[in-house]
N, C-alpha and C. Protein backbone atom coordinates (compact mmCIF):
# COMPACT_ATOMS: atom_id res chain seq x y z
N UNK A 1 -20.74 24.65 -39.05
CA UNK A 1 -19.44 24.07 -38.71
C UNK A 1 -18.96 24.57 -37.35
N UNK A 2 -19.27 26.06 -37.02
CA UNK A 2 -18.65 26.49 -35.88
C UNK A 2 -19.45 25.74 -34.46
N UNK A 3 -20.68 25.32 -34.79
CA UNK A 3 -21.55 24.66 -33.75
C UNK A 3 -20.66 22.71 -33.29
N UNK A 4 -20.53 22.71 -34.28
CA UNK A 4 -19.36 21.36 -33.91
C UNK A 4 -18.40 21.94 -33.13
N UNK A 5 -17.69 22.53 -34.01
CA UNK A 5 -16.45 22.74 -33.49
C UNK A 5 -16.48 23.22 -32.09
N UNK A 6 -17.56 23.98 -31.75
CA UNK A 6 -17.72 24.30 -30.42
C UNK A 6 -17.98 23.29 -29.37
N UNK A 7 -18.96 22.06 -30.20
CA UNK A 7 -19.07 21.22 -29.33
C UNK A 7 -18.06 20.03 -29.14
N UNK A 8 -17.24 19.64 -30.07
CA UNK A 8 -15.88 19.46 -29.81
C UNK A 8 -14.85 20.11 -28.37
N UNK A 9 -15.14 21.13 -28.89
CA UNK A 9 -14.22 21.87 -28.09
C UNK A 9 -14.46 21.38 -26.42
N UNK A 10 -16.18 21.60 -26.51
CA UNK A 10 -16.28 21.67 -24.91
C UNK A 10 -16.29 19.99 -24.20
N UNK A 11 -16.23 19.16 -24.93
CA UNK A 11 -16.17 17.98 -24.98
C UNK A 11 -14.86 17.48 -24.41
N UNK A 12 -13.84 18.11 -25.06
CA UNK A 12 -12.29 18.45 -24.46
C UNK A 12 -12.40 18.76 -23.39
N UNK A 13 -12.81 19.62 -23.31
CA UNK A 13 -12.81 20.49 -22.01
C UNK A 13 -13.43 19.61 -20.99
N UNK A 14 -14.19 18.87 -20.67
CA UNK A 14 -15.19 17.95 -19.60
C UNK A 14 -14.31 16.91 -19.90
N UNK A 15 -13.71 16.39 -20.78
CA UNK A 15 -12.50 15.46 -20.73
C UNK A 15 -11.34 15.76 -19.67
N UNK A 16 -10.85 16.65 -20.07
CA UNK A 16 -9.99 17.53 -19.41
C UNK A 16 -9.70 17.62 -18.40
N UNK A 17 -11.08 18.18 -17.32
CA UNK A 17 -11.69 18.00 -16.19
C UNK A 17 -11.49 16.73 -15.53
N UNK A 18 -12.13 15.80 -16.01
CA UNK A 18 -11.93 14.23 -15.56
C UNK A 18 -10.37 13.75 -15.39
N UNK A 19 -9.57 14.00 -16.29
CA UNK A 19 -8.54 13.44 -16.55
C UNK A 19 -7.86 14.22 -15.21
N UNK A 20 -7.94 15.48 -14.99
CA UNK A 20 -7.62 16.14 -14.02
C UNK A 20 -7.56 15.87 -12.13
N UNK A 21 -9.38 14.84 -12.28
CA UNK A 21 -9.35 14.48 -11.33
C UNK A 21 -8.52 13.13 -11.19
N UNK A 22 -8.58 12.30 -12.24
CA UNK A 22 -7.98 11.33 -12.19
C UNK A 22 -6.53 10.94 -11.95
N UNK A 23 -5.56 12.64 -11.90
CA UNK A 23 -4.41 12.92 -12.06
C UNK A 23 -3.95 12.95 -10.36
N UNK A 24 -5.28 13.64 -9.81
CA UNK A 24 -4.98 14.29 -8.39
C UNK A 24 -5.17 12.95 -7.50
N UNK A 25 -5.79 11.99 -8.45
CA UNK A 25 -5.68 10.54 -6.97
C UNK A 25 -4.99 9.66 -7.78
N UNK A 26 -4.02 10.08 -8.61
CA UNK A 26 -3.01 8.72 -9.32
C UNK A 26 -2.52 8.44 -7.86
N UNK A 27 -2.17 6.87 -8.19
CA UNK A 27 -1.48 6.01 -7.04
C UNK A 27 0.12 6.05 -7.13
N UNK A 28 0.14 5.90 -8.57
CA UNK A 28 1.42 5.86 -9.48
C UNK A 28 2.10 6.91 -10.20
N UNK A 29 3.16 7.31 -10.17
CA UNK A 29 4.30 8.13 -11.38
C UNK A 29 3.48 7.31 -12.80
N UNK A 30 3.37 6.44 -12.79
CA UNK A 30 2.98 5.71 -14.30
C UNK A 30 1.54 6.46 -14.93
N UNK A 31 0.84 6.74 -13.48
CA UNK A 31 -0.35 6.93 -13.47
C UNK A 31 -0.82 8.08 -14.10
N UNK A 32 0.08 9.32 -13.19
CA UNK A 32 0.12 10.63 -13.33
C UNK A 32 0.49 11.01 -14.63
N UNK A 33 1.97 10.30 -14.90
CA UNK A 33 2.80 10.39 -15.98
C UNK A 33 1.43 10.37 -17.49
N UNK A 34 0.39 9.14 -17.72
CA UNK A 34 -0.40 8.83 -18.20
C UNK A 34 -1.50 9.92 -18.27
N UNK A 35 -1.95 10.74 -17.17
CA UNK A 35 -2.91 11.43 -17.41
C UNK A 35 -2.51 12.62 -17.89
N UNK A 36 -0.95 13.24 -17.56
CA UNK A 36 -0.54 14.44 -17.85
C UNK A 36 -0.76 14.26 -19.41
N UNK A 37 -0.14 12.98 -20.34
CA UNK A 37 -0.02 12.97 -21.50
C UNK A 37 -1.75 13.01 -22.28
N UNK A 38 -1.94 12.60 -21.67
CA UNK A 38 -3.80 12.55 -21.87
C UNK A 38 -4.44 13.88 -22.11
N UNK A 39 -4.16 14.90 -20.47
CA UNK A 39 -4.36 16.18 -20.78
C UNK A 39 -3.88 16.89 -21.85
N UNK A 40 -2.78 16.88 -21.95
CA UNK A 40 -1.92 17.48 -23.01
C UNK A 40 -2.43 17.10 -24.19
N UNK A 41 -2.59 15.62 -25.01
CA UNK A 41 -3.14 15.42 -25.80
C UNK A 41 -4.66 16.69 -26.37
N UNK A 42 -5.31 16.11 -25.10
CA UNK A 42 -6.88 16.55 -25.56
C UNK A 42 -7.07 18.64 -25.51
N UNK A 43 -5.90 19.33 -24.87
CA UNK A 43 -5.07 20.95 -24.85
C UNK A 43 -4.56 20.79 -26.32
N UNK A 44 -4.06 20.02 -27.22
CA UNK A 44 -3.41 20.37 -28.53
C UNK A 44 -4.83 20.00 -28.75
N UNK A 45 -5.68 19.13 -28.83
CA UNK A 45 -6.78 19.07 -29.84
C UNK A 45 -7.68 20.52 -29.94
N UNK A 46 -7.86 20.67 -28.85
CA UNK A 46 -8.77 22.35 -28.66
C UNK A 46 -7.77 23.36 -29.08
N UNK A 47 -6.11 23.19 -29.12
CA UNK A 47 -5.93 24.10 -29.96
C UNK A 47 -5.97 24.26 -31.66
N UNK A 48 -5.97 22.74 -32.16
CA UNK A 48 -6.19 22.57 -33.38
C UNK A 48 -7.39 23.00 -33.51
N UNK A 49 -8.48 22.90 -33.11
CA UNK A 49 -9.54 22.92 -33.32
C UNK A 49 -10.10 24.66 -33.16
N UNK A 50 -9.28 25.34 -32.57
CA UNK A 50 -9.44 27.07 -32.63
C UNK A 50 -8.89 27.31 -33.37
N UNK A 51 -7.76 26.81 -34.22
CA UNK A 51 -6.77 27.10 -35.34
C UNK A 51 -5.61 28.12 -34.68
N UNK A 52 -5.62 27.71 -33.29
CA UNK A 52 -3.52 28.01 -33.02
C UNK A 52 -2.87 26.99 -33.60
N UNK A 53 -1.77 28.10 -33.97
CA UNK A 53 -0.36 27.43 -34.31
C UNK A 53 0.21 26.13 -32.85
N UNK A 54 0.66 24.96 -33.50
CA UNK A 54 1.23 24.10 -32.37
C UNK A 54 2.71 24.79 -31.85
N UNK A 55 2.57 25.40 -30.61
CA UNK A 55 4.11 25.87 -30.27
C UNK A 55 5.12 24.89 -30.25
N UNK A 56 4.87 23.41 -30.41
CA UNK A 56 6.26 22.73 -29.73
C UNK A 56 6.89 22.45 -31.77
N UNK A 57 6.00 23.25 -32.49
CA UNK A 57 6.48 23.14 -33.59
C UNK A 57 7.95 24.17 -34.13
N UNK A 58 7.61 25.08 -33.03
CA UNK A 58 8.69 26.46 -33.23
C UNK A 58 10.05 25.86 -32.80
């Protein structure tokens, strides 16, 4: 199980990356706005997936 989860994880992570570049040549506020939520998304999945607590739950 931990061999998934790891490869999950890093899967995020090379997501992550991309979305990152894709952030630094948005054209658009719509654009940026879109990838920040993207990043963020696929940052809570790798933390679900290490088993942190979600902070925006506190």
């Amino acid at each position: 199980m931990t061999n998934q989860r790891d490869l999950l994880i890093r899967g995020s992570e090379k997501v992550i990356v991309h979305y990152e570049l894709l952030l630094a040549s948005a054209k658009s506020e719509h654009e940026r706005e879109l990838y920040r939520q993207r990043i963020e998304r696929e940052k809570r999945l790798i933390r679900d997936l290490q088993g942190e607590p979600d902070r925006r739950a506190a």
